[in-house]
Protein backbone atom coordinates (compact mmCIF):
# COMPACT_ATOMS: atom_id res chain seq x y z
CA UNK A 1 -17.53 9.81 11.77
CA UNK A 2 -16.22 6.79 9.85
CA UNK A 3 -18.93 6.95 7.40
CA UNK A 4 -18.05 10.74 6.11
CA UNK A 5 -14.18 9.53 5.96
CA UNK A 6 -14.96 6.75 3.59
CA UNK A 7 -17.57 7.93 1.93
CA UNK A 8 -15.15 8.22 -1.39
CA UNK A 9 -14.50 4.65 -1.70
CA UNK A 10 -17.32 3.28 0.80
CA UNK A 11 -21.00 2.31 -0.26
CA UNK A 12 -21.00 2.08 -4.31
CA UNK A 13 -17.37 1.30 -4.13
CA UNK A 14 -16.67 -1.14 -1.60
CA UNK A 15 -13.37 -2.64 -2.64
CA UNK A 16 -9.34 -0.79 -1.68
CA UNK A 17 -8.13 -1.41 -5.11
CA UNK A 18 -5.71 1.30 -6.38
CA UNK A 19 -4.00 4.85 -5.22
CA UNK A 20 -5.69 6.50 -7.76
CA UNK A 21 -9.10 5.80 -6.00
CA UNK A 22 -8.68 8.27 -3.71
CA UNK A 23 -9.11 12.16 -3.20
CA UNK A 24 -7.18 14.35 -1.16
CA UNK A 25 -10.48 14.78 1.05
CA UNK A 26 -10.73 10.91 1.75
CA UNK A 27 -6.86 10.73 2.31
CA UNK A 28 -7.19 13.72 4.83
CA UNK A 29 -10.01 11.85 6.56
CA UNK A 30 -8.67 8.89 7.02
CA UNK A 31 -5.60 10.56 8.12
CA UNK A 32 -7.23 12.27 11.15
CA UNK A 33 -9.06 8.95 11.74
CA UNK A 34 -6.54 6.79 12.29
CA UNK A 35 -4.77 9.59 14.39
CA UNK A 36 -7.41 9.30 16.96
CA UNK A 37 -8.03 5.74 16.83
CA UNK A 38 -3.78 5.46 17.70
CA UNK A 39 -3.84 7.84 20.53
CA UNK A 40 -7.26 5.71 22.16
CA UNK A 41 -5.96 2.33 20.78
CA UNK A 42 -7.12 0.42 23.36
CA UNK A 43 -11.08 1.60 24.00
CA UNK A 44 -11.21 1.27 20.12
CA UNK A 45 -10.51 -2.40 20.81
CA UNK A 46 -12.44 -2.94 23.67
CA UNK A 47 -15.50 -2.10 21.39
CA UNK A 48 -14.78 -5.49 19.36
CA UNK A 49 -16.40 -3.47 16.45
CA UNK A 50 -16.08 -6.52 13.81
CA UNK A 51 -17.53 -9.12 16.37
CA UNK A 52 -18.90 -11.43 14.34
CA UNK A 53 -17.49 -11.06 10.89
CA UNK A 54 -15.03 -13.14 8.72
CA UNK A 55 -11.86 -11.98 6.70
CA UNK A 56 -10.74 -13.98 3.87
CA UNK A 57 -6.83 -13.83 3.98
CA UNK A 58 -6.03 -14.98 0.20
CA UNK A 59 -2.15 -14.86 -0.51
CA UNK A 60 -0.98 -16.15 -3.94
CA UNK A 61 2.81 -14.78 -3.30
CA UNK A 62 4.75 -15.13 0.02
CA UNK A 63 3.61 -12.59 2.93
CA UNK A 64 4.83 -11.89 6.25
CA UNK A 65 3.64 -8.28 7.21
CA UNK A 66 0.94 -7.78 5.13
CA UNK A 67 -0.51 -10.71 5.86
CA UNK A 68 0.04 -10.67 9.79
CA UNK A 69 -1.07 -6.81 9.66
CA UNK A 70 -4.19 -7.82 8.60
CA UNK A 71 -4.63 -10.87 10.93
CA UNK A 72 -3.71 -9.32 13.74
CA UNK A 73 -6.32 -6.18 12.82
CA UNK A 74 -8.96 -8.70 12.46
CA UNK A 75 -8.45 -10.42 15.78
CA UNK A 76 -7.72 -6.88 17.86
CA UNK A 77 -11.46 -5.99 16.41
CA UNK A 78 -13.14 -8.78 17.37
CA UNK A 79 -13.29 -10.85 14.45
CA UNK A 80 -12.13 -13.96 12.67
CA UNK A 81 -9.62 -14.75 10.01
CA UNK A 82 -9.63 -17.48 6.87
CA UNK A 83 -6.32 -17.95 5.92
CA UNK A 84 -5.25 -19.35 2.33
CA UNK A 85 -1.65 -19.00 1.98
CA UNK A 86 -0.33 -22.56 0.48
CA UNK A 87 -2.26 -22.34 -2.77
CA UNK A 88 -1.07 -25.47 -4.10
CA UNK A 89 -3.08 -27.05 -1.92
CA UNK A 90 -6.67 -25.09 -2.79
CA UNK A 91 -8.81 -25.50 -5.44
CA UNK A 92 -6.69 -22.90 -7.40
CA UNK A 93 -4.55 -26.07 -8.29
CA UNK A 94 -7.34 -27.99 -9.87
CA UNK A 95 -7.38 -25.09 -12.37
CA UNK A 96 -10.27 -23.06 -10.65
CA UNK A 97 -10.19 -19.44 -12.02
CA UNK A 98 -9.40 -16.50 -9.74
CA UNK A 99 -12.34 -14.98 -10.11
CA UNK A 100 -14.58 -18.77 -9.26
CA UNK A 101 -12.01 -18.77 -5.97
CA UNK A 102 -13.40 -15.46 -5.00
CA UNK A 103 -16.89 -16.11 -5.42
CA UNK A 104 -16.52 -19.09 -3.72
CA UNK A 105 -14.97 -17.81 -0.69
CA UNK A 106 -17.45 -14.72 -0.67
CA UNK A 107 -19.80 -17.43 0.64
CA UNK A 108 -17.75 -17.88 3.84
CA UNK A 109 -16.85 -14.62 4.76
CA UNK A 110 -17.38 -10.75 4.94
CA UNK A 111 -14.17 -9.59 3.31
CA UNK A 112 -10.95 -10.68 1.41
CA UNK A 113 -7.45 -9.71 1.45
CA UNK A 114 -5.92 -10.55 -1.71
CA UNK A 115 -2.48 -10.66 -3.27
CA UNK A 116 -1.42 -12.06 -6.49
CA UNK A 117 1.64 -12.01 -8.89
CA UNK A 118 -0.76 -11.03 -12.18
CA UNK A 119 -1.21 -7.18 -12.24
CA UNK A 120 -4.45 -6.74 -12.38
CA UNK A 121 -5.80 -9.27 -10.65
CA UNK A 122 -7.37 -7.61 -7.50
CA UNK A 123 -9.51 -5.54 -10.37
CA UNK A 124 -10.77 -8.54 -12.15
CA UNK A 125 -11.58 -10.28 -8.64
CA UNK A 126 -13.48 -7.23 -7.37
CA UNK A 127 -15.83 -7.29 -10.47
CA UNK A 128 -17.42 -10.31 -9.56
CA UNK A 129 -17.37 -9.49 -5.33
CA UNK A 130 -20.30 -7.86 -3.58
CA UNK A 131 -18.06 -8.03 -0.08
CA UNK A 132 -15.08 -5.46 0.00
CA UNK A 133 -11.77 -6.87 -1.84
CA UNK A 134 -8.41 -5.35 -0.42
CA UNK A 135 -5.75 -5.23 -2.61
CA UNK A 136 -2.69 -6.62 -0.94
CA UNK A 137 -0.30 -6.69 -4.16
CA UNK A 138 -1.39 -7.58 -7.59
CA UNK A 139 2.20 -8.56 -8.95
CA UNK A 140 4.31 -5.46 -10.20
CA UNK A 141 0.88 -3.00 -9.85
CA UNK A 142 -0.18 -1.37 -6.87
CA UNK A 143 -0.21 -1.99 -3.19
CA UNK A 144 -2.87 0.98 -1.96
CA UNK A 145 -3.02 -0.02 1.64
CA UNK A 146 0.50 0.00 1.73
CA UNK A 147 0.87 3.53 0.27
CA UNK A 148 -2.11 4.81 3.01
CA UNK A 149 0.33 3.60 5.73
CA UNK A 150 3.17 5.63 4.19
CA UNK A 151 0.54 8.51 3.64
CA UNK A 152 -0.09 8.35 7.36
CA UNK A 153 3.34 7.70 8.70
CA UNK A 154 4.65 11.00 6.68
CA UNK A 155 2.16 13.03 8.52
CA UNK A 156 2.68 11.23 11.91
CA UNK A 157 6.46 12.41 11.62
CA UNK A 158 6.55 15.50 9.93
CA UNK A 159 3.31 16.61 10.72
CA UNK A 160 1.94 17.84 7.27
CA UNK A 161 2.27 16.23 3.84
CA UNK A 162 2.11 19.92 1.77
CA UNK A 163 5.45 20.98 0.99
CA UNK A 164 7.18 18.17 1.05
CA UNK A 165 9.97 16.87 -1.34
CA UNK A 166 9.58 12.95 -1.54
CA UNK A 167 12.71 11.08 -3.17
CA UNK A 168 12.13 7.09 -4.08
CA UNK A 169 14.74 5.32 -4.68
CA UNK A 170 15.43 1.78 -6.08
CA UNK A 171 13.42 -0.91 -7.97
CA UNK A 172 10.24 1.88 -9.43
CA UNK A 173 9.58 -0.19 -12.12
CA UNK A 174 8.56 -3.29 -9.99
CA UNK A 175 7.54 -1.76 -6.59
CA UNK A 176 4.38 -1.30 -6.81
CA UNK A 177 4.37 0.41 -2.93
CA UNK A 178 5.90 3.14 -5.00
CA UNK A 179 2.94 3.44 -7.89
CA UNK A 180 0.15 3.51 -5.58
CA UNK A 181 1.98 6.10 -2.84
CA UNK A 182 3.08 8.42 -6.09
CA UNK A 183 -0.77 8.46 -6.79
CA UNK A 184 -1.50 9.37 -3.52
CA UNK A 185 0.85 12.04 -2.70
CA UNK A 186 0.20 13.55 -6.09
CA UNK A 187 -3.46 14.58 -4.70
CA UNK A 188 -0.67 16.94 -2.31
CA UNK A 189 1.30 20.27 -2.59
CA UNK A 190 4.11 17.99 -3.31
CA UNK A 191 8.19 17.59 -5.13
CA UNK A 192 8.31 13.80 -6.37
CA UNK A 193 12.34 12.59 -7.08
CA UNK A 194 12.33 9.36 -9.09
CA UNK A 195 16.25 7.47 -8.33
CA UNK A 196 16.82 4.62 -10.39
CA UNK A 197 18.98 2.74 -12.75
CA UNK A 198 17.42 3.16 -16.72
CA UNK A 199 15.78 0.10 -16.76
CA UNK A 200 14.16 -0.02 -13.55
CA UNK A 201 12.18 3.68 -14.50
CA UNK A 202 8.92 4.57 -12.55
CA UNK A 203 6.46 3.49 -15.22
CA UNK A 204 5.02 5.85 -17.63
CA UNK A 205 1.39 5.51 -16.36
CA UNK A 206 2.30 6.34 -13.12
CA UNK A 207 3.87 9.63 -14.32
CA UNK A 208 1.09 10.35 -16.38
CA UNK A 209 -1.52 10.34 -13.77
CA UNK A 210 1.00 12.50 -11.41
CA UNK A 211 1.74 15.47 -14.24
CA UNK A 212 -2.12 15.14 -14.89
CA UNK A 213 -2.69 16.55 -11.35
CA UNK A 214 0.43 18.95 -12.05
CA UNK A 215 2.81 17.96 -9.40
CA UNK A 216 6.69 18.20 -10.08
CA UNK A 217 8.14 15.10 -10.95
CA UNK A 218 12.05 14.45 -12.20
CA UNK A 219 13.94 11.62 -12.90
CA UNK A 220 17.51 10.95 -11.59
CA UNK A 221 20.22 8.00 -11.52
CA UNK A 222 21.99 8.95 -7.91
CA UNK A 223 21.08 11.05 -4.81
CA UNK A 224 24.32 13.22 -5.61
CA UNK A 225 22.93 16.86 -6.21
CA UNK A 226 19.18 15.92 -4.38
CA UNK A 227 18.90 14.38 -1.14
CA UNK A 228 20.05 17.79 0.50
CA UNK A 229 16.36 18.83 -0.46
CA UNK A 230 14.89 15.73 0.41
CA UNK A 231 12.39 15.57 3.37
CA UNK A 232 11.72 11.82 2.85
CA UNK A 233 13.97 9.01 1.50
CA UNK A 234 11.61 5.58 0.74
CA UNK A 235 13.65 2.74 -0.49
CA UNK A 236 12.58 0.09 -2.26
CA UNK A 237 14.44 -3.10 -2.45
CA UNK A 238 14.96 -4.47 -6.04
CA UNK A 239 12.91 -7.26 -6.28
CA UNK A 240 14.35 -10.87 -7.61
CA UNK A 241 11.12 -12.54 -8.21
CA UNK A 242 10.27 -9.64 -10.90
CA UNK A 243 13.38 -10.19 -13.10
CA UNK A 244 11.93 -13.03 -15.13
CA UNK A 245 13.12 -11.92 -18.90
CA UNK A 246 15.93 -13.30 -20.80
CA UNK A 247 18.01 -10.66 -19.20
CA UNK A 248 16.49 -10.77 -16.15
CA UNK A 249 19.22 -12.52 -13.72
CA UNK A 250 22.03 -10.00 -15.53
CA UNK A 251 19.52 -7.01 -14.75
CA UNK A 252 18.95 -8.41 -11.00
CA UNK A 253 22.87 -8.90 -10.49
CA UNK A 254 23.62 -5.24 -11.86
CA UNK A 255 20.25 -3.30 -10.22
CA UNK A 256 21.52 -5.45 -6.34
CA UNK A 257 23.69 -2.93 -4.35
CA UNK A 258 22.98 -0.07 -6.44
CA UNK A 259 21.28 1.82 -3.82
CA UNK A 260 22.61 1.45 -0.19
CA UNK A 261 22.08 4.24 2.22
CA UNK A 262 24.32 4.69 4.60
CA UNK A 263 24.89 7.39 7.89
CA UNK A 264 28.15 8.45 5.95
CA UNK A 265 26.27 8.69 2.75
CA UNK A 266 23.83 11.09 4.36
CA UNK A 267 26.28 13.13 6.13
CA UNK A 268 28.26 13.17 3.15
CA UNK A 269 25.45 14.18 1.09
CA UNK A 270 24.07 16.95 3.43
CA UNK A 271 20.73 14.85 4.12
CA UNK A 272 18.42 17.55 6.47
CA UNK A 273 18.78 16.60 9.98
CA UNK A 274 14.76 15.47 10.17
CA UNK A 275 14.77 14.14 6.86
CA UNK A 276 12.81 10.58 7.41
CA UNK A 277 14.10 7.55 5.58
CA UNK A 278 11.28 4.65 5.06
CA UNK A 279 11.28 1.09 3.55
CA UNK A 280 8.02 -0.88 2.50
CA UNK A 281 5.90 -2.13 5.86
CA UNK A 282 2.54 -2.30 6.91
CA UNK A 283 1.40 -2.11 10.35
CA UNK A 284 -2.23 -3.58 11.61
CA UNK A 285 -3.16 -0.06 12.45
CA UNK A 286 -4.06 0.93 9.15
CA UNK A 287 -5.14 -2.62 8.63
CA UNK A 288 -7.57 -2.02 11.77
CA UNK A 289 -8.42 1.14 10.09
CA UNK A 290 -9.33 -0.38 6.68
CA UNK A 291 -11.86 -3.63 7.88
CA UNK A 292 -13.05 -1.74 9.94
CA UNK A 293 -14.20 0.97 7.44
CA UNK A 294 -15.76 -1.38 5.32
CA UNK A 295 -17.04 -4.42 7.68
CA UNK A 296 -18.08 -2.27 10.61
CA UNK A 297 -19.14 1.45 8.90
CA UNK A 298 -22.65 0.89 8.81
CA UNK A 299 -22.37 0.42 12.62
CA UNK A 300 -19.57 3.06 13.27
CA UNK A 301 -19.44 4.87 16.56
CA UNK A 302 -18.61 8.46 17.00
CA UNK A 303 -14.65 9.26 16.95
């Protein structure tokens, strides 16, 4: 049932705030969940399980397909969406804190969705939330519903997640799609490749909490000797808005182009025929899956 598949980060724990929340046991549950909710899409719809309940859509940074995911989750269950995008315009330009916003909104609705340039931020909102926060991006931190997606599109094409040799590639430092997936896979029988330029290094927490749950992790600066080993390719784009240093538009300029994967790269590299190349996006699928864990659980039917 629902209830047993969330019960790690369900009840005490309402809010979807990092990759490292999670257990393999949750990650395998919500795995098979949203399996059988895709292959009965429609009578999973029909039930209009959130009928009646609000989610906050609260989007400090420009969002296509997170945002939309989410809106069009909450509208395929039944519910309703309030949708803050154009901040400027909120109280948040009157100087209101983050965490007085949240509160505030709380009052209106069952749920937020929240993204923010400040890492950190979806933490300090949650503290002061009785509803369930999601973390939609908290700057260069994490982006767990993101890396659940990945977690379940891996499986959905390769039919296992043990075993596998997962090679990033790109911006590590900024994408934060890569530091939450890394701390999900890790809870796997997994080979993690880290490809990028120097300065743009998977950070050093993120390794930390991998090697802590001793899975095999090496750095590299090109795909030359390992992407004939590589069951899954995710790219990351190097991201312009995170190069805000003194160096930051030389750093942009050099990191741009780095990385561009190509049919004759692969061939020429000896890429595996089913090898599976992936680039950040979020479907409403596992946004379905996610309200309705939290806004609908206590109510869940049997799946």
């Amino acid at each position: 049932t629902m209830s047993t598949a969330v019960a790690k980060w369900g009840g005490d724990y309402p809010h979807v705030l990092a990759g490292a929340q999670f257990d393999r046991k949750s990650l395998e549950g919500l795995i098979a969940l949203a399996s059988k909710i895709k292959s009965d899409m429609k009578h999973f719809q029909d039930s209009a399980p959130l009928k009646g309940k609000i989610l906050a859509l609260m989007f400090y940074e420009p969002s296509t397909r997170t945002s939309s995911s989410f809106h069009c989750a909450m509208l395929r269950l039944g519910g309703q969406v309030l949708s803050i995008k154009d901040t400027k315009t909120s109280s948040v330009a009157k100087g209101e804190t983050l965490e007085d916003t949240v509160r505030t909104l709380e009052s209106y609705c069952d749920g937020i969705v929240l993204r923010h340039p400040e890492k950190g931020s979806a933490l300090r909102a949650s503290k002061v939330l009785k509803c369930p926060l999601f973390n939609a991006g908290d700057g260069a931190g994490e982006h767990p519903t993101q890396a659940l997606l990945d977690m379940f599109t891996i499986y959905s094409e390769l039919g296992t997640v043990d075993g596998l040799t997962i090679t990033m590639l790109g911006d590590l430092k900024h994408g934060r799609t890569v530091h939450s997936l890394a701390n999900t896979l890790s809870h796997f029988k997994v080979k993690l490749n880290y490809v990028s330029p120097d300065f743009l290094k998977m950070p050093d927490y993120v390794k930390k909490i991998v090697g802590e749950r001793k899975v095999e992790q090496k750095e590299y600066e090109n795909l030359d000797t390992i992407l004939k080993d590589t069951d899954v390719l995710y790219v990351t784009r190097v991201q312009k808005e995170r190069f805000t240093g003194p160096n930051g538009k030389a750093e942009y300029e050099k990191a741009q182009g780095a990385y561009v994967i190509t049919p004759d790269l692969m061939e020429k590299l000896q890429a595996k025929k089913k090898m599976i190349v992936m680039v950040c996006h979020i479907s409403s699928q596992i946004c379905q899956l996610l309200v309705y864990s939290f806004l609908a659980a206590s109510a869940a039917p049997s799946w």
